[in-house]
PDB file of N, CA and C in Angstrom:
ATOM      1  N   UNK A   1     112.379 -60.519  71.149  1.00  0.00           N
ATOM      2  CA  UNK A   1     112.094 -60.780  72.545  1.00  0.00           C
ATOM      3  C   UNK A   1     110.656 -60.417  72.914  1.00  0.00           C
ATOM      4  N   UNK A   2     110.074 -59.308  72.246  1.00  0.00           N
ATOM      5  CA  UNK A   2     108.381 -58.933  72.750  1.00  0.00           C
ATOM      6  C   UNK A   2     107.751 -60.355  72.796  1.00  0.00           C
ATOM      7  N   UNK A   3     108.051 -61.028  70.980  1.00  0.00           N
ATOM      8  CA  UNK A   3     106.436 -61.950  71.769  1.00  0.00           C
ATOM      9  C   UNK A   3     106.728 -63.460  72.676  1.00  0.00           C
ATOM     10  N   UNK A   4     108.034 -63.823  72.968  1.00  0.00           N
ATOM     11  CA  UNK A   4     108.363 -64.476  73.909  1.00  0.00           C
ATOM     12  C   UNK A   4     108.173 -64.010  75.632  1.00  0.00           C
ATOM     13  N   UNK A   5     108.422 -62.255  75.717  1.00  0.00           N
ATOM     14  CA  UNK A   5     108.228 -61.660  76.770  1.00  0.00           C
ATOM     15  C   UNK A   5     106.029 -61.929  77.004  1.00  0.00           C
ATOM     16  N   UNK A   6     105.740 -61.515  75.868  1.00  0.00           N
ATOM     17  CA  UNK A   6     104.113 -61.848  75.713  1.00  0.00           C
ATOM     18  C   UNK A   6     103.653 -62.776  76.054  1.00  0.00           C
ATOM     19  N   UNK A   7     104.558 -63.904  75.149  1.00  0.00           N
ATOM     20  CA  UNK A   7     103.985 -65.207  76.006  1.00  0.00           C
ATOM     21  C   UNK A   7     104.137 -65.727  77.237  1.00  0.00           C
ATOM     22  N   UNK A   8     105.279 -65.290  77.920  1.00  0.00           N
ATOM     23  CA  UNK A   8     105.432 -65.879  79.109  1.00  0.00           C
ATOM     24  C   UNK A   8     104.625 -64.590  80.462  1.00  0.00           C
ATOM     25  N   UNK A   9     104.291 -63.375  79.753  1.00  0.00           N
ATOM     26  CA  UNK A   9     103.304 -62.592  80.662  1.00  0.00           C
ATOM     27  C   UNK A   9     101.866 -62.967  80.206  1.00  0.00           C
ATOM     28  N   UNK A  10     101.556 -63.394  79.084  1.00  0.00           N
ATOM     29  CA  UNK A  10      99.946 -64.029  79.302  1.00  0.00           C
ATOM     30  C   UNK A  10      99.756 -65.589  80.058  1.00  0.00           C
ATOM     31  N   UNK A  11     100.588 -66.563  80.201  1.00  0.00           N
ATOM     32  CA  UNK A  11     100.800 -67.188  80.874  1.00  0.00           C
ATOM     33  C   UNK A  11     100.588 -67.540  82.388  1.00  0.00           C
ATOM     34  N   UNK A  12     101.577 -66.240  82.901  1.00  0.00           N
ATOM     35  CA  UNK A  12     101.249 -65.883  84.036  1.00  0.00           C
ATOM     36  C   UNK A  12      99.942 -65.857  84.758  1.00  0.00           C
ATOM     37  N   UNK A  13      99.795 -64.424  83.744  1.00  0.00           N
ATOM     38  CA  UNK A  13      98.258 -64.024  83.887  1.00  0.00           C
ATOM     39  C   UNK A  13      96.991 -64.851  83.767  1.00  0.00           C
ATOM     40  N   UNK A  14      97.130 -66.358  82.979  1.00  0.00           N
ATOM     41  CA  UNK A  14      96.219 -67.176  83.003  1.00  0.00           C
ATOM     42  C   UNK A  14      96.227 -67.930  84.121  1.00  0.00           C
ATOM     43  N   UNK A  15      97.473 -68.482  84.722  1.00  0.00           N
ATOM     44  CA  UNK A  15      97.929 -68.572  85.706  1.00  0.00           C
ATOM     45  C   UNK A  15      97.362 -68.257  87.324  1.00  0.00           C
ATOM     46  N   UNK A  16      97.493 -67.294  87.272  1.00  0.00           N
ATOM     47  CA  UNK A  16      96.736 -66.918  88.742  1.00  0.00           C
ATOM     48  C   UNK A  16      95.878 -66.241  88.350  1.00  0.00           C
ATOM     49  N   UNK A  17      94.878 -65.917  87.436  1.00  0.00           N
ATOM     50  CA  UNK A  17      93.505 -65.824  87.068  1.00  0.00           C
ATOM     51  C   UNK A  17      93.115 -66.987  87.085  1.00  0.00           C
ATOM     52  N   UNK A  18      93.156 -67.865  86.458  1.00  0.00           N
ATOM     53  CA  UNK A  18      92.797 -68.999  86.384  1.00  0.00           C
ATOM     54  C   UNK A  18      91.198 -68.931  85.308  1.00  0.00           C
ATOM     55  N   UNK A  19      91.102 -67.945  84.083  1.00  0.00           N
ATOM     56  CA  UNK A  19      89.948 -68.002  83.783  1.00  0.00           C
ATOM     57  C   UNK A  19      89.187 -69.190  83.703  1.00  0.00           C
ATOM     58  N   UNK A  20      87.897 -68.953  83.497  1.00  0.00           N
ATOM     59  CA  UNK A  20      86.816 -70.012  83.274  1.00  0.00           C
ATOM     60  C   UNK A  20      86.126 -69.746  81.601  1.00  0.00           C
ATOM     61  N   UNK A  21      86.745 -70.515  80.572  1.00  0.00           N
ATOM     62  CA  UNK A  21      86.291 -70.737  79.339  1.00  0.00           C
ATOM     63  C   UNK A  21      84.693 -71.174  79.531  1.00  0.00           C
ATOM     64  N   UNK A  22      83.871 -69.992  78.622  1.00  0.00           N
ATOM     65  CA  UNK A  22      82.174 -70.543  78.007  1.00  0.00           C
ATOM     66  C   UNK A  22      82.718 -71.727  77.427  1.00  0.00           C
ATOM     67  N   UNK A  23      81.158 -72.889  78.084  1.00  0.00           N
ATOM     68  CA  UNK A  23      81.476 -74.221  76.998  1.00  0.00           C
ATOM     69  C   UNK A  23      81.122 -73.687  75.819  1.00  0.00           C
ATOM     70  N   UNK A  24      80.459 -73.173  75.513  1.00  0.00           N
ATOM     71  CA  UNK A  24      80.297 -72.920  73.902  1.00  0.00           C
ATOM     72  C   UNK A  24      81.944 -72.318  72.761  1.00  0.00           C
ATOM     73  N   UNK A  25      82.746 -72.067  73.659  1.00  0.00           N
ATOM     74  CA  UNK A  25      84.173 -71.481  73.127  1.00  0.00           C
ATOM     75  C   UNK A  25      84.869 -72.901  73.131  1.00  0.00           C
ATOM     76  N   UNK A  26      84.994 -73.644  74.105  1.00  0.00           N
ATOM     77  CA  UNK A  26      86.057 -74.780  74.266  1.00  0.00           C
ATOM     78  C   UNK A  26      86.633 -75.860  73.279  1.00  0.00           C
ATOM     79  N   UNK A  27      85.641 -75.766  72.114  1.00  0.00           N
ATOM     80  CA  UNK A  27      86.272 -76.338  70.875  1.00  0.00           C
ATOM     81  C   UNK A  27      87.465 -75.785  70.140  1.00  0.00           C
ATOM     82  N   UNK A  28      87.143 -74.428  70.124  1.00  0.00           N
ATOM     83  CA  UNK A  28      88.064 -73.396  69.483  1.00  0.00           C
ATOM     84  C   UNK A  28      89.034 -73.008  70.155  1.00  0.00           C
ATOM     85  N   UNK A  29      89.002 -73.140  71.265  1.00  0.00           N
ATOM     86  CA  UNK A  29      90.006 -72.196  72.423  1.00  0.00           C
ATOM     87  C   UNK A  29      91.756 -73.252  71.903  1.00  0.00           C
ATOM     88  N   UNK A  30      91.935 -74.594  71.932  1.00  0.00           N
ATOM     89  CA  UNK A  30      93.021 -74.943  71.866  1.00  0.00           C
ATOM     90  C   UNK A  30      93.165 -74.892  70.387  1.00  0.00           C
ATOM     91  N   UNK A  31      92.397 -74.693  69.379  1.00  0.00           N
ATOM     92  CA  UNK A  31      92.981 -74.440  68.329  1.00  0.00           C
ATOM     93  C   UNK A  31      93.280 -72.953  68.019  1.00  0.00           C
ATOM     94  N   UNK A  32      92.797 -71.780  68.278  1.00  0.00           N
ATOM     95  CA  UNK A  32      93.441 -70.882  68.794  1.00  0.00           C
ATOM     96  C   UNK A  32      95.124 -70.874  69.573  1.00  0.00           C
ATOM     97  N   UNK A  33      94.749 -71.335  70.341  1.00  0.00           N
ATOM     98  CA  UNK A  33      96.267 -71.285  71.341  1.00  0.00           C
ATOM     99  C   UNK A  33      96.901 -72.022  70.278  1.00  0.00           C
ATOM    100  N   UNK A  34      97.048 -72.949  69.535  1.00  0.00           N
ATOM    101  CA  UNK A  34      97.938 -73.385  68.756  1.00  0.00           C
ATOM    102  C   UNK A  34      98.390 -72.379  67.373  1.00  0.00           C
ATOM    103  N   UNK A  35      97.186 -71.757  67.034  1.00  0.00           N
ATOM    104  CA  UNK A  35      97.689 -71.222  66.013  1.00  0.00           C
ATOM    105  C   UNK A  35      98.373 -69.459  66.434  1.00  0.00           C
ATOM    106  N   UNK A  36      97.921 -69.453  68.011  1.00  0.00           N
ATOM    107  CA  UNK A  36      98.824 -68.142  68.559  1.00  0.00           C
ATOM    108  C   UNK A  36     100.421 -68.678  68.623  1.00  0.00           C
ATOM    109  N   UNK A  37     100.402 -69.535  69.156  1.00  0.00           N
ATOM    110  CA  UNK A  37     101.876 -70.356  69.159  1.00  0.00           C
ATOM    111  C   UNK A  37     102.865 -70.197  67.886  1.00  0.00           C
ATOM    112  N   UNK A  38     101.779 -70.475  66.856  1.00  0.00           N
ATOM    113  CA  UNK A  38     102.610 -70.784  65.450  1.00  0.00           C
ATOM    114  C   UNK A  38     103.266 -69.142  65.227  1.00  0.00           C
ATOM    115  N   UNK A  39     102.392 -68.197  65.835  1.00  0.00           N
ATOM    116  CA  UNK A  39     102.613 -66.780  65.305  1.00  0.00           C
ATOM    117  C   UNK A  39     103.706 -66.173  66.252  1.00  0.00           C
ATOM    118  N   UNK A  40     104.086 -66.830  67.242  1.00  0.00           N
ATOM    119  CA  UNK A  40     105.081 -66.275  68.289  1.00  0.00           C
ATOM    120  C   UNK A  40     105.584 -66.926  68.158  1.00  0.00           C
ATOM    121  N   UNK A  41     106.210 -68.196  68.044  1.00  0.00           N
ATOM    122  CA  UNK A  41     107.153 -69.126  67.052  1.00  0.00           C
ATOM    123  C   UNK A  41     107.760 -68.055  65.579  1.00  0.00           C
ATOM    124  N   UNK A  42     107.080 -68.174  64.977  1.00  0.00           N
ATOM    125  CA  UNK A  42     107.056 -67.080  63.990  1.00  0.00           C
ATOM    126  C   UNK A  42     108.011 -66.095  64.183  1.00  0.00           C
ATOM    127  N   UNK A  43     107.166 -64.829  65.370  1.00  0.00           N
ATOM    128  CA  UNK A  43     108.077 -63.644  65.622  1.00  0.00           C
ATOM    129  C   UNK A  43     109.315 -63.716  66.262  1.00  0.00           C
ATOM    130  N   UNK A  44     109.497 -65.242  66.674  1.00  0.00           N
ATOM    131  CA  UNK A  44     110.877 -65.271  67.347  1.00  0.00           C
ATOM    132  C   UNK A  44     111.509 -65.447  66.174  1.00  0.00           C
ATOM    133  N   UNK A  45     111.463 -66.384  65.342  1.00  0.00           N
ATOM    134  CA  UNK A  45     112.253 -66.721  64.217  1.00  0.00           C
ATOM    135  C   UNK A  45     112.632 -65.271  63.521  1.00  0.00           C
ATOM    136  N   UNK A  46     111.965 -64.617  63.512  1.00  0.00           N
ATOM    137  CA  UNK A  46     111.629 -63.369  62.594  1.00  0.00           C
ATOM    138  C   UNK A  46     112.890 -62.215  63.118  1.00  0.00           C
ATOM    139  N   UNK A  47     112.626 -61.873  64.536  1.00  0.00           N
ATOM    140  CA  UNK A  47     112.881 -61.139  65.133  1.00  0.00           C
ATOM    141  C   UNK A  47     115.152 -62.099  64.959  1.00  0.00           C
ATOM    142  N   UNK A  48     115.363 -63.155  65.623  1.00  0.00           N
ATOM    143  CA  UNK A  48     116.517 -64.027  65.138  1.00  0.00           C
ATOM    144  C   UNK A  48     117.277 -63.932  63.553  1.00  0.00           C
ATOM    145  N   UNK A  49     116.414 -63.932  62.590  1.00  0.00           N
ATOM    146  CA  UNK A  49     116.541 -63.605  61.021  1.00  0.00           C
ATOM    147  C   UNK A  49     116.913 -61.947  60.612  1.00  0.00           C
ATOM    148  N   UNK A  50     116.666 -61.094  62.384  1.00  0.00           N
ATOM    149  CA  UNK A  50     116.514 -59.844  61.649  1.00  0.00           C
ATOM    150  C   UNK A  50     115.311 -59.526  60.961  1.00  0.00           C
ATOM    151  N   UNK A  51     114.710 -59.557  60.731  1.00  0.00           N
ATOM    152  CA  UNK A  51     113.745 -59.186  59.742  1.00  0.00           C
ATOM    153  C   UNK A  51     112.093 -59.122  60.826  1.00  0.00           C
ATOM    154  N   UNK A  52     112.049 -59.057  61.647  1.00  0.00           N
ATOM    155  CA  UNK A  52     110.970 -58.495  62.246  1.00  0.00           C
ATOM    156  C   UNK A  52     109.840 -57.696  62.188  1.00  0.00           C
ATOM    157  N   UNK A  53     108.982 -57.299  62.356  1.00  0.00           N
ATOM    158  CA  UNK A  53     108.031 -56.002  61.903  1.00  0.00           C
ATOM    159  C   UNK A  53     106.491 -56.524  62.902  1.00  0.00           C
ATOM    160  N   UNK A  54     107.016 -55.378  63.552  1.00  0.00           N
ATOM    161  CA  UNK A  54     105.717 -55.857  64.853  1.00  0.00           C
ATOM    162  C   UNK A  54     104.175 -55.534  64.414  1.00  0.00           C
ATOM    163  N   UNK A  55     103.690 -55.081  63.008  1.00  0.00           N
ATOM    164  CA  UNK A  55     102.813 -54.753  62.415  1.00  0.00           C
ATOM    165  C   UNK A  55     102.459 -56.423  61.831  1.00  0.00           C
ATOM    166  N   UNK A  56     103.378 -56.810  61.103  1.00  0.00           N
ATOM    167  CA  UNK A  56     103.530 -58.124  60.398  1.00  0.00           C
ATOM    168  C   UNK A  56     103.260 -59.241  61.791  1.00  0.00           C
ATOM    169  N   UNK A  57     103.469 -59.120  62.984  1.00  0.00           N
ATOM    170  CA  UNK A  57     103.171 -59.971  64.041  1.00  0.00           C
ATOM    171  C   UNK A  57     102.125 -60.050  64.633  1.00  0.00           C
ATOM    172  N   UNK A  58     101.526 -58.434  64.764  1.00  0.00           N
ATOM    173  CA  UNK A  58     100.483 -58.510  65.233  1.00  0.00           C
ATOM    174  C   UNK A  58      99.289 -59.147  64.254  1.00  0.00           C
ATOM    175  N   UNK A  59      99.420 -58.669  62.640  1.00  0.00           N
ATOM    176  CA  UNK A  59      98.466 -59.233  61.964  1.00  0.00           C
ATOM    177  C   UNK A  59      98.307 -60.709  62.057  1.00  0.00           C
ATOM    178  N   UNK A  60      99.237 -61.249  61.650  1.00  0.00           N
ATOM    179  CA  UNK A  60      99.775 -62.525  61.638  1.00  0.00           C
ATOM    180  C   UNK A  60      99.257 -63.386  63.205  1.00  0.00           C
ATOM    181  N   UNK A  61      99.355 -62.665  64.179  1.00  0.00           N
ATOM    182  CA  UNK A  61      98.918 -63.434  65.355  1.00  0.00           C
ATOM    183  C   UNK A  61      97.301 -63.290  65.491  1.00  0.00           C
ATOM    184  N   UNK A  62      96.603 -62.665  65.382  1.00  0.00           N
ATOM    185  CA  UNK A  62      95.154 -62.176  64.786  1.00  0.00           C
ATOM    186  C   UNK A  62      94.892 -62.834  64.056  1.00  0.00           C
ATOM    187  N   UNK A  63      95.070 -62.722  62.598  1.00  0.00           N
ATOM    188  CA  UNK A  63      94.616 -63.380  61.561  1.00  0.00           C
ATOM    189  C   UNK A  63      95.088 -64.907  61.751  1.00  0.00           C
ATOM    190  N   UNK A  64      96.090 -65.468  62.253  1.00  0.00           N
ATOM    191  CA  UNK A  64      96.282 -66.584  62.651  1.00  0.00           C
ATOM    192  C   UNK A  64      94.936 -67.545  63.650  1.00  0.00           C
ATOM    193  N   UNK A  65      94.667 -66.979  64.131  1.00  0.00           N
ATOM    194  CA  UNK A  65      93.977 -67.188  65.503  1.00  0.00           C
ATOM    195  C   UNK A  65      92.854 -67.509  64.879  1.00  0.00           C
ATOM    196  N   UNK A  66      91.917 -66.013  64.624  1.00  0.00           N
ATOM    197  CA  UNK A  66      90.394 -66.002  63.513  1.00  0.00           C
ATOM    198  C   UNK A  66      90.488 -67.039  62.725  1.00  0.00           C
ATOM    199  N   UNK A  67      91.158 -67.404  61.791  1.00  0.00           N
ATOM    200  CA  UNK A  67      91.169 -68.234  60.873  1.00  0.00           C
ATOM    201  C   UNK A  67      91.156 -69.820  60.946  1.00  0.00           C
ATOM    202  N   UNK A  68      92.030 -69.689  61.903  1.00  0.00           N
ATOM    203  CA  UNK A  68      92.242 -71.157  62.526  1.00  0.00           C
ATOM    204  C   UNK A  68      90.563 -71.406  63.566  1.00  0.00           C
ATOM    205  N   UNK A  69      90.425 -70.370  64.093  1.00  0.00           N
ATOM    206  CA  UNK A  69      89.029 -70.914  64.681  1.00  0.00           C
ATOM    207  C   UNK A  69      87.821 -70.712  64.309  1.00  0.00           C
ATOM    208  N   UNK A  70      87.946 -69.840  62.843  1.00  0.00           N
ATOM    209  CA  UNK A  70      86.844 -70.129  62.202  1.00  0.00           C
ATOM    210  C   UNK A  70      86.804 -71.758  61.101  1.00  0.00           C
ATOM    211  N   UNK A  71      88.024 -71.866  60.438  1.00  0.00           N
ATOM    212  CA  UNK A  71      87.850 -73.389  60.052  1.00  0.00           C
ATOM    213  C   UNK A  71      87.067 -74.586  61.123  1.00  0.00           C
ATOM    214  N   UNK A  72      87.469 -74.211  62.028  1.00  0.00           N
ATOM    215  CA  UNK A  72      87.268 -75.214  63.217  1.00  0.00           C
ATOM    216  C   UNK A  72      85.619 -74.961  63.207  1.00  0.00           C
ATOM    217  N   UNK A  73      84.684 -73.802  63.377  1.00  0.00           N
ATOM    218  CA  UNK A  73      83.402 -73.176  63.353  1.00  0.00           C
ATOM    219  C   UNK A  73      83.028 -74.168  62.014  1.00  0.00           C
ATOM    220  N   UNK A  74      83.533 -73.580  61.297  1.00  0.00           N
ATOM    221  CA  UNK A  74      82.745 -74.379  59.877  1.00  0.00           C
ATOM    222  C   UNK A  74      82.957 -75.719  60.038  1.00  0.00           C
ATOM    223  N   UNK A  75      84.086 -76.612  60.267  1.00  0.00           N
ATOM    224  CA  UNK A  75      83.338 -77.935  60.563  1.00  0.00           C
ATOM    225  C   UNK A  75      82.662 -78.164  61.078  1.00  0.00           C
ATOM    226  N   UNK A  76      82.430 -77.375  62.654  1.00  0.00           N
ATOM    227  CA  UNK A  76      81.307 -78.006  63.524  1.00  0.00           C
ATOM    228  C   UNK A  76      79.962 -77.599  62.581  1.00  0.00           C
ATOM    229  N   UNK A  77      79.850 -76.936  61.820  1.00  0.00           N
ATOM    230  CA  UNK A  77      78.430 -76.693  60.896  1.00  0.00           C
ATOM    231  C   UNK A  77      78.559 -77.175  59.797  1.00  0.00           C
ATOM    232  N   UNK A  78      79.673 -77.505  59.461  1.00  0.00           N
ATOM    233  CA  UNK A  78      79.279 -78.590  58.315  1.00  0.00           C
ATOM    234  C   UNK A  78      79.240 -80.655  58.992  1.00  0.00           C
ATOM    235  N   UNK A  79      79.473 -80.670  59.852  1.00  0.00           N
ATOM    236  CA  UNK A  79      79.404 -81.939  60.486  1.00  0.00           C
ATOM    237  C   UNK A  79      80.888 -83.174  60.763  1.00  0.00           C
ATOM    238  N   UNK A  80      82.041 -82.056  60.175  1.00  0.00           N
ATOM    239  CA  UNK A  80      83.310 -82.380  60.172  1.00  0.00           C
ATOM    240  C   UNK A  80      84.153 -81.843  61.405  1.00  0.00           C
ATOM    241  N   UNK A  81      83.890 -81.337  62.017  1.00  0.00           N
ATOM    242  CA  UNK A  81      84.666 -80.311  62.840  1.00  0.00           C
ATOM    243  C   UNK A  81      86.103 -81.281  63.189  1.00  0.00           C
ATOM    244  N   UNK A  82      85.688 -82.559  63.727  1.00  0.00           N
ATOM    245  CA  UNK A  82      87.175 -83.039  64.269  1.00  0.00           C
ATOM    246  C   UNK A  82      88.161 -83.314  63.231  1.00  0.00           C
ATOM    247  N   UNK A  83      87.481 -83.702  61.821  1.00  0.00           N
ATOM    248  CA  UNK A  83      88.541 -83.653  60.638  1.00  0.00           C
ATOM    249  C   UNK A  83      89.721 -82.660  60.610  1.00  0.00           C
ATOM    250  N   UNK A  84      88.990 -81.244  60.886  1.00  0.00           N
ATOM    251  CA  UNK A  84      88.908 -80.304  60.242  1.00  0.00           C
ATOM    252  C   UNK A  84      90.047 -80.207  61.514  1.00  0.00           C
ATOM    253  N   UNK A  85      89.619 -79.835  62.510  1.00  0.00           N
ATOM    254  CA  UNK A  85      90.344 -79.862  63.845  1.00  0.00           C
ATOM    255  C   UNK A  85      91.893 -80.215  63.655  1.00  0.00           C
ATOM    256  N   UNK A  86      91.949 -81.658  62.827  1.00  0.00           N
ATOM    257  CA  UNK A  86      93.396 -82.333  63.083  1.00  0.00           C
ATOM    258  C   UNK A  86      94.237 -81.563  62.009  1.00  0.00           C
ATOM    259  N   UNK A  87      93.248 -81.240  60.775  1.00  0.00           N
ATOM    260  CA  UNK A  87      94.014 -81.141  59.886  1.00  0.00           C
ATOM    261  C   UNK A  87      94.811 -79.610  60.368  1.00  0.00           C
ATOM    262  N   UNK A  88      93.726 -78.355  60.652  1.00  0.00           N
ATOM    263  CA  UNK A  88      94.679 -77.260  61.405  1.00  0.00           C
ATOM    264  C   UNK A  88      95.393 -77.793  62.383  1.00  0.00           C
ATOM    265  N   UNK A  89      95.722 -78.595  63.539  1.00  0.00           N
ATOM    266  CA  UNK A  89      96.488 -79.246  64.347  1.00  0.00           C
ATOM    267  C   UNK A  89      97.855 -79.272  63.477  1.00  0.00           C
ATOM    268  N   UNK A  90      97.954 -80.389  62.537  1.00  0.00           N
ATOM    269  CA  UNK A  90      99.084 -80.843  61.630  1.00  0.00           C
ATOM    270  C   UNK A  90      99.766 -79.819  61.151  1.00  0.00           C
ATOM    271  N   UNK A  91      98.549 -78.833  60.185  1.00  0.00           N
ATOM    272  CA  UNK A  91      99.267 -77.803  58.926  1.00  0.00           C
ATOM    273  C   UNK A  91     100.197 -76.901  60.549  1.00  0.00           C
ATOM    274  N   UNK A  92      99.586 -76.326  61.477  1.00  0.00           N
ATOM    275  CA  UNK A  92      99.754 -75.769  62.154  1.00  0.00           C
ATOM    276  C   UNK A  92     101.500 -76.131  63.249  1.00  0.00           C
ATOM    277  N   UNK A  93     101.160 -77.582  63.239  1.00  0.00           N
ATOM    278  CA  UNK A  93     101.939 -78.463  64.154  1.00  0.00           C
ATOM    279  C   UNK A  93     103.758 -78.129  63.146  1.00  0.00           C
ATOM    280  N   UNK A  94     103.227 -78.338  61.911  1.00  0.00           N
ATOM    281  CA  UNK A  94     104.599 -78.641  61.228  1.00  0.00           C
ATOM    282  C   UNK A  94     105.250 -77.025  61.264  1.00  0.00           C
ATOM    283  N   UNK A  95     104.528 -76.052  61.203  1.00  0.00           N
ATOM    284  CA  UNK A  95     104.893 -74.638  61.221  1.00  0.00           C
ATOM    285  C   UNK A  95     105.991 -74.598  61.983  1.00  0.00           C
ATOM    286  N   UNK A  96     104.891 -74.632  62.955  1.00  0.00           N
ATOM    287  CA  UNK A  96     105.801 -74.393  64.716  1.00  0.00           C
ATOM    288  C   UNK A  96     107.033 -75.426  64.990  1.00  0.00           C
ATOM    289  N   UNK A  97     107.386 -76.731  64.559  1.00  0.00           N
ATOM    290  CA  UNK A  97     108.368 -77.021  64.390  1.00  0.00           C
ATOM    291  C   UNK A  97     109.152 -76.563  63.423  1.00  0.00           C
ATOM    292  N   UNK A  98     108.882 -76.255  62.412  1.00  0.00           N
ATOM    293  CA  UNK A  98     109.415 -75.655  61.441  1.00  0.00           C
ATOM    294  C   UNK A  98     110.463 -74.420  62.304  1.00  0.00           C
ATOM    295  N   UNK A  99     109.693 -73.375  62.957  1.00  0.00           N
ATOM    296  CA  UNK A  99     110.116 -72.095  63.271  1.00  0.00           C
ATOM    297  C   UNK A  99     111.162 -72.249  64.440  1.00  0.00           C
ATOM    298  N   UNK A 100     110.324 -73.470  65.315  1.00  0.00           N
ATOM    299  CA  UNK A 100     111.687 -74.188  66.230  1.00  0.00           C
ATOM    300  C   UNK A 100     112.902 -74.188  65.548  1.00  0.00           C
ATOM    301  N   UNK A 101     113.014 -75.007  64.784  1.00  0.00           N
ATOM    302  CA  UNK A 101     114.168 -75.699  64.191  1.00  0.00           C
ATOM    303  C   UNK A 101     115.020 -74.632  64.080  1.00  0.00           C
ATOM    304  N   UNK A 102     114.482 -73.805  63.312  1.00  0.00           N
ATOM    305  CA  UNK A 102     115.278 -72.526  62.603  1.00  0.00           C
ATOM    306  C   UNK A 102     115.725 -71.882  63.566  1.00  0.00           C
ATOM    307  N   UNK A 103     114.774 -71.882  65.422  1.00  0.00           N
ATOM    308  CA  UNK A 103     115.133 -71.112  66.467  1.00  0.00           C
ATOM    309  C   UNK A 103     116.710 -71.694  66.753  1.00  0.00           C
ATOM    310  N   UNK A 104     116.249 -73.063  66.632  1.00  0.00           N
ATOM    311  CA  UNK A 104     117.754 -73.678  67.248  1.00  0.00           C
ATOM    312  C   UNK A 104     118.834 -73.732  66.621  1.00  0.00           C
ATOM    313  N   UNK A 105     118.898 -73.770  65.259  1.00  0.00           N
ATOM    314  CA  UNK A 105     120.002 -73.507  64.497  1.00  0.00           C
ATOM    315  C   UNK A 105     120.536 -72.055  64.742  1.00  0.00           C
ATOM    316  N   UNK A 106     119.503 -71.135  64.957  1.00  0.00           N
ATOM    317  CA  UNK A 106     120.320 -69.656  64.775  1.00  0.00           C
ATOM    318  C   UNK A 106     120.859 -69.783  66.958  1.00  0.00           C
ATOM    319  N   UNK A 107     120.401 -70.393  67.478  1.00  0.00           N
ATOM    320  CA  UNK A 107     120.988 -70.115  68.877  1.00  0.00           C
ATOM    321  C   UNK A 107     121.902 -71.228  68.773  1.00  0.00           C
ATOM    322  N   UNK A 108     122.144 -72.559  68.469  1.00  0.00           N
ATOM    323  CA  UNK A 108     123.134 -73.507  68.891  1.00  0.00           C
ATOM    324  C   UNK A 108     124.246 -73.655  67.476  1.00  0.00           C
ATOM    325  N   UNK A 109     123.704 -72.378  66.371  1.00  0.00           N
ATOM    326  CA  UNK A 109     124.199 -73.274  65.469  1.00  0.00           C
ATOM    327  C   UNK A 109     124.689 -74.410  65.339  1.00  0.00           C
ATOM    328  N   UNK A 110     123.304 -75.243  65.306  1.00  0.00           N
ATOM    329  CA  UNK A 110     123.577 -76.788  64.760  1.00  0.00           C
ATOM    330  C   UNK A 110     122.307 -77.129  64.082  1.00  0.00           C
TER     331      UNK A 110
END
């Protein structure tokens, strides 16, 4: 329940903050949020499986994030960035359905 409770309190908080993203961030910012997704996708599955470890989540949501938006950095300097962009999109995209799926089988068993 933490990083579902997390996500729906940073939410909020973006919410009626309403921050204002540097253009210089705005390439990275939704590939970030996608690969935070994949990692709270993740800890739900995790946390559902039993097998949880809020050390293993936090890294995992961190190192998720950095990684995913440094690939994204190196395309824009190597001259690929939107390649590069889709392909974390996809690898990323299938995760998070992935972790769905598994959400819904362990709540509807079906």
């Amino acid at each position: 329940m933490i990083p579902a409770i997390g996500l729906l309190v940073g939410l909020v908080i973006g919410l009626v903050l309403q921050p204002n993203v540097p253009l210089w961030m705005q390439p990275y910012l939704p590939i970030a949020v996608i690969a935070a997704l994949d990692a709270v996708f993740g800890g739900i599955r995790a946390v559902l499986d039993g097998i949880f470890d809020d050390k293993v989540f936090v890294v995992s949501f961190v190192s998720n994030t950095l990684v995913a938006a440094f690939i994204v950095f190196l395309g824009d300097q190597l001259g690929v960035g939107a390649q590069l962009s889709t392909g974390v999109v996809v690898v990323l995209g299938v995760r998070i359905f992935s972790n769905v799926a598994s959400i819904r089988r362990h709540l509807f068993k079906a």
